[in-house]
C-alpha atoms as a PDB file:
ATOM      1  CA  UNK A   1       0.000   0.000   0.000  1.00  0.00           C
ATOM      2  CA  UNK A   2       1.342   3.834  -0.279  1.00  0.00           C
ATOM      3  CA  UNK A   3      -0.073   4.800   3.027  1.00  0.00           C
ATOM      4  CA  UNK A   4       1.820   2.268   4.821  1.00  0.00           C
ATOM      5  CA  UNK A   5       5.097   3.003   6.754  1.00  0.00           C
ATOM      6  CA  UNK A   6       7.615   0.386   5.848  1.00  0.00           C
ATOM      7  CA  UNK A   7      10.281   1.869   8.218  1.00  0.00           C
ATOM      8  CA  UNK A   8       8.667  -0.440  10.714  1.00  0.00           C
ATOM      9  CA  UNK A   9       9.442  -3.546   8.724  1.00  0.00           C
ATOM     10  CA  UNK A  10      12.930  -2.095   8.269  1.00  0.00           C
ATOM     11  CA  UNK A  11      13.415  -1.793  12.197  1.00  0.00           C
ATOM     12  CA  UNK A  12      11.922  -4.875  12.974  1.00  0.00           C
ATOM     13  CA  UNK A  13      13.629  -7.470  10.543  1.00  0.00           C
ATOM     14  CA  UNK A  14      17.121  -7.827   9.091  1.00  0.00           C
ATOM     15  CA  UNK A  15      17.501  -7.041   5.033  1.00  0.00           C
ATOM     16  CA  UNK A  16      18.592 -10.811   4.179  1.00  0.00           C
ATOM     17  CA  UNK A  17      15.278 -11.772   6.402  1.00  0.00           C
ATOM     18  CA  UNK A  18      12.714  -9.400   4.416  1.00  0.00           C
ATOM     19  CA  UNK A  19      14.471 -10.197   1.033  1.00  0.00           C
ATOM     20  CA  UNK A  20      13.704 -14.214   1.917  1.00  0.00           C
ATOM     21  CA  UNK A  21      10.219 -13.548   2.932  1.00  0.00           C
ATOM     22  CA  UNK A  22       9.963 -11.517  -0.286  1.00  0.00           C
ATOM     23  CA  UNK A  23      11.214 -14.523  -2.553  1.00  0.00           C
ATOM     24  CA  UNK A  24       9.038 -16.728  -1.198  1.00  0.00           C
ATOM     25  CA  UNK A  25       5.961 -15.077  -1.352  1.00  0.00           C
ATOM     26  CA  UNK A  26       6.370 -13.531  -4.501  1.00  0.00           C
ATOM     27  CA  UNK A  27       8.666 -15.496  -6.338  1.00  0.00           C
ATOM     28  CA  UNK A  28       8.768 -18.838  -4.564  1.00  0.00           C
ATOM     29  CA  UNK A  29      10.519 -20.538  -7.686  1.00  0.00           C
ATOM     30  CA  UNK A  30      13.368 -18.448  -7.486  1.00  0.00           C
ATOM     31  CA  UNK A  31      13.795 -19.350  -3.794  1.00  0.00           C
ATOM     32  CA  UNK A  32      17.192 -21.711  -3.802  1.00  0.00           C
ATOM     33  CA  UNK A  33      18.763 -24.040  -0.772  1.00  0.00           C
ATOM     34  CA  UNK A  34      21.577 -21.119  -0.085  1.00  0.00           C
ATOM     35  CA  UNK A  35      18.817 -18.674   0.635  1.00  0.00           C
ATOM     36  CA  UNK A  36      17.095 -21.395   2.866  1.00  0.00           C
ATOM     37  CA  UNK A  37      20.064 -21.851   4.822  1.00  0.00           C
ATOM     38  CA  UNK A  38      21.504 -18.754   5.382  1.00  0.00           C
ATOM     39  CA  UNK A  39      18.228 -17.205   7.140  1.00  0.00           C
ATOM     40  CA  UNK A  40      17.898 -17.863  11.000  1.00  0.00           C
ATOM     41  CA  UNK A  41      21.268 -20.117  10.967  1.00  0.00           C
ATOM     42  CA  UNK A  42      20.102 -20.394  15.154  1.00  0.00           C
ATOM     43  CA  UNK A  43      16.927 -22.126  14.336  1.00  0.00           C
ATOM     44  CA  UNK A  44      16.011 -25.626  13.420  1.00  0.00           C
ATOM     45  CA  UNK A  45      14.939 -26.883  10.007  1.00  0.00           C
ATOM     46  CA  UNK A  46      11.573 -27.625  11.731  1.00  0.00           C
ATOM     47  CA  UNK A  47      10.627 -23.713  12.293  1.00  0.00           C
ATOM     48  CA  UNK A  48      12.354 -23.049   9.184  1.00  0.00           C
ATOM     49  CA  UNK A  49      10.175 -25.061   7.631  1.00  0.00           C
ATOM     50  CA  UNK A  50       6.719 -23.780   9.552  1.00  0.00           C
ATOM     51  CA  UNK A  51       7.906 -20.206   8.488  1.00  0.00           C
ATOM     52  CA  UNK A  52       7.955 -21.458   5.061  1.00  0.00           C
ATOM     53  CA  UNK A  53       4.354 -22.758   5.501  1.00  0.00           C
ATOM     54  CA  UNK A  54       3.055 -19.401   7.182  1.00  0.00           C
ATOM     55  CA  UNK A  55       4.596 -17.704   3.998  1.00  0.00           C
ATOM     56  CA  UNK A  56       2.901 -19.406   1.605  1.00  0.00           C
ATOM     57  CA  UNK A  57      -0.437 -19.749   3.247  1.00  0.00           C
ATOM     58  CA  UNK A  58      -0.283 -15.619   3.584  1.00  0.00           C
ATOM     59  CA  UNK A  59       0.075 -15.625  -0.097  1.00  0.00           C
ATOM     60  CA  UNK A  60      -2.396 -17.963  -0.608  1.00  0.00           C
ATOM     61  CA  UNK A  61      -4.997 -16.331   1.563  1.00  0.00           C
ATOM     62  CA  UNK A  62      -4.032 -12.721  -0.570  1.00  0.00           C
ATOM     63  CA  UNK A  63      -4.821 -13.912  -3.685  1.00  0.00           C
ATOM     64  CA  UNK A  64      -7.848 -15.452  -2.800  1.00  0.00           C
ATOM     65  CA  UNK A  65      -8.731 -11.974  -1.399  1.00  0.00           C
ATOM     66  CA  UNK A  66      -7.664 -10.487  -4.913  1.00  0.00           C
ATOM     67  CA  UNK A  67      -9.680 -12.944  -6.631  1.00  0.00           C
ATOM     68  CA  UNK A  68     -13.035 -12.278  -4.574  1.00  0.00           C
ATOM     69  CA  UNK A  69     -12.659  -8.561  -4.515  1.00  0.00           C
ATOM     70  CA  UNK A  70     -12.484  -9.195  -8.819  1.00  0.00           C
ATOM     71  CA  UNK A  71     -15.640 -11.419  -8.482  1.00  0.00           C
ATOM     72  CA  UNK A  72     -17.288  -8.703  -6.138  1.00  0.00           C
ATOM     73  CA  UNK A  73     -16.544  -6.076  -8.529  1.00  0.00           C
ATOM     74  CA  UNK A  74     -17.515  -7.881 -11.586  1.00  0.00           C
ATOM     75  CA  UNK A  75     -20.512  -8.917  -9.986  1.00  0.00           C
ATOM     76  CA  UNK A  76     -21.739  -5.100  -8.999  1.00  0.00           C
END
């Protein structure tokens, strides 16, 4: 959105953090083992792998929004 402050997101999480989260949810075919090992090095595959699954549900869930907000407009 243009309203929305993204100096938040830049205090909150490290650049190599928001530019994973980025691949993945917008370009999860470009997302490679390198990237998927170099974020959180501290955690365990297992969260790894839930914040994988948190990703791509949120993207999931967005463009079903996008694609009911078409429908609702198409239909009015």
């Amino acid at each position: 959105y243009d309203d929305y402050d993204y100096g938040e997101v830049n205090q909150l999480l490290e650049r190599s953090l928001k530019i994973y989260i980025k691949t993945v949810a917008c370009y999860p075919e470009k997302t490679t083992k390198r990237m998927y090992t170099q974020f959180w090095r501290h955690f365990k595959h297992s969260e790894k792998v839930h914040v994988n699954l948190l990703l791509l549900e949120a993207r999931m869930q967005a463009a079903l929004l996008y694609a009911l907000r078409a429908v609702t407009r198409y239909m009015t």
